[in-house]
Protein backbone atom coordinates (compact mmCIF):
# COMPACT_ATOMS: atom_id res chain seq x y z
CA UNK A 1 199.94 -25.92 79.89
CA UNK A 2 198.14 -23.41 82.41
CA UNK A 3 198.00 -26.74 85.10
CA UNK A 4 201.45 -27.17 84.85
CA UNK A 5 201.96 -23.42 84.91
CA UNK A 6 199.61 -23.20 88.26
CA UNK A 7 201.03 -26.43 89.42
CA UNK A 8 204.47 -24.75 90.30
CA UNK A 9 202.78 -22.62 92.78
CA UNK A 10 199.87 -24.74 94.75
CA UNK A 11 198.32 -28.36 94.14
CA UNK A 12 196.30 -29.14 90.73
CA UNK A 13 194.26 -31.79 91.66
CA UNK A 14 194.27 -32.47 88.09
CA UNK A 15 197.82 -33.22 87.79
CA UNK A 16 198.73 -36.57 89.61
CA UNK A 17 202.77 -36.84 89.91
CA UNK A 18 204.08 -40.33 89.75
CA UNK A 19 206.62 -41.44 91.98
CA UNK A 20 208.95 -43.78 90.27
CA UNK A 21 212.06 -45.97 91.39
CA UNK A 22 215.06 -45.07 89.73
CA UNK A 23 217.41 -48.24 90.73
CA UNK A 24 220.06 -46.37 89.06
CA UNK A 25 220.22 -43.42 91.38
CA UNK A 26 220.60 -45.84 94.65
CA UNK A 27 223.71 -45.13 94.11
CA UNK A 28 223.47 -42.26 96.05
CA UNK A 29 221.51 -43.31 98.46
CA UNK A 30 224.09 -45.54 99.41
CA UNK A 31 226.73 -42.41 101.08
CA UNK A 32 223.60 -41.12 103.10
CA UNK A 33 223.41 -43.69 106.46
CA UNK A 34 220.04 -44.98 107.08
CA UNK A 35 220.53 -43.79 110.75
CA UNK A 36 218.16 -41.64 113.07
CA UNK A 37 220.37 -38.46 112.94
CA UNK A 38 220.30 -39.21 109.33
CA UNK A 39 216.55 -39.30 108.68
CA UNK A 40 215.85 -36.11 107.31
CA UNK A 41 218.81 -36.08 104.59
CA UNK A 42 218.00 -39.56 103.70
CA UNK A 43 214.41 -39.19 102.93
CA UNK A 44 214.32 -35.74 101.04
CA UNK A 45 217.16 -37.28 98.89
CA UNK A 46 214.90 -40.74 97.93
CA UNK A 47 212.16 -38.08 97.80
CA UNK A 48 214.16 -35.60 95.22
CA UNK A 49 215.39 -38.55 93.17
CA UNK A 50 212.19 -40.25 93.06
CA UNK A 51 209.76 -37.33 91.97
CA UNK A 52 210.21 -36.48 88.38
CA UNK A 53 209.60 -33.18 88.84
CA UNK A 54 212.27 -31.73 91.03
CA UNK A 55 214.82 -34.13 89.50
CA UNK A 56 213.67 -33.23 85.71
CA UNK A 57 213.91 -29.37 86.91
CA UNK A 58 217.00 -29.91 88.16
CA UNK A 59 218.59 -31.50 84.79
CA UNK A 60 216.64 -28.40 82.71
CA UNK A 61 218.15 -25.85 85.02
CA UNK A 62 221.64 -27.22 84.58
CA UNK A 63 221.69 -27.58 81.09
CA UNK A 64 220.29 -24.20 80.32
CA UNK A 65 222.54 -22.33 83.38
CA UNK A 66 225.74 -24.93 81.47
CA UNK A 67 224.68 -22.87 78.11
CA UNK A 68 224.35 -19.58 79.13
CA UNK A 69 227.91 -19.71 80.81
CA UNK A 70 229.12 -21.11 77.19
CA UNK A 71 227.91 -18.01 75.50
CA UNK A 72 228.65 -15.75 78.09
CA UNK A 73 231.92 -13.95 77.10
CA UNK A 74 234.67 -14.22 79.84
């Protein structure tokens, strides 16, 4: 738990993040052209849909930001 913890802020060198192909997400890939002026956008996308962790922190975020608002009184 404390390596994950640390992990947010600088490299654990015990922690190894695997990179995995998500075929599913190409999909997205697809509206980003593969074109010099385009490099930048293209690879940190393929880069935040591969890792698990940005992605996975992404999904937590939203579902705990998508229950807040649903308790929050309007």
């Amino acid at each position: 738990m404390f390596y994950r913890l640390a992990n947010l802020f600088t490299d654990v060198p015990q922690l190894k993040e695997q990179v995995k192909r998500r075929a599913y997400l190409d999909v997205i890939l697809k509206g980003i052209p593969f074109q010099q002026q385009a490099t930048h956008r293209y690879l940190y996308t393929r880069t935040f849909l591969r890792a698990g962790d940005y992605l996975g922190l992404l999904v937590r975020l939203t579902v705990i930001s998508g229950l807040i608002l649903l308790a929050a009184p309007f």
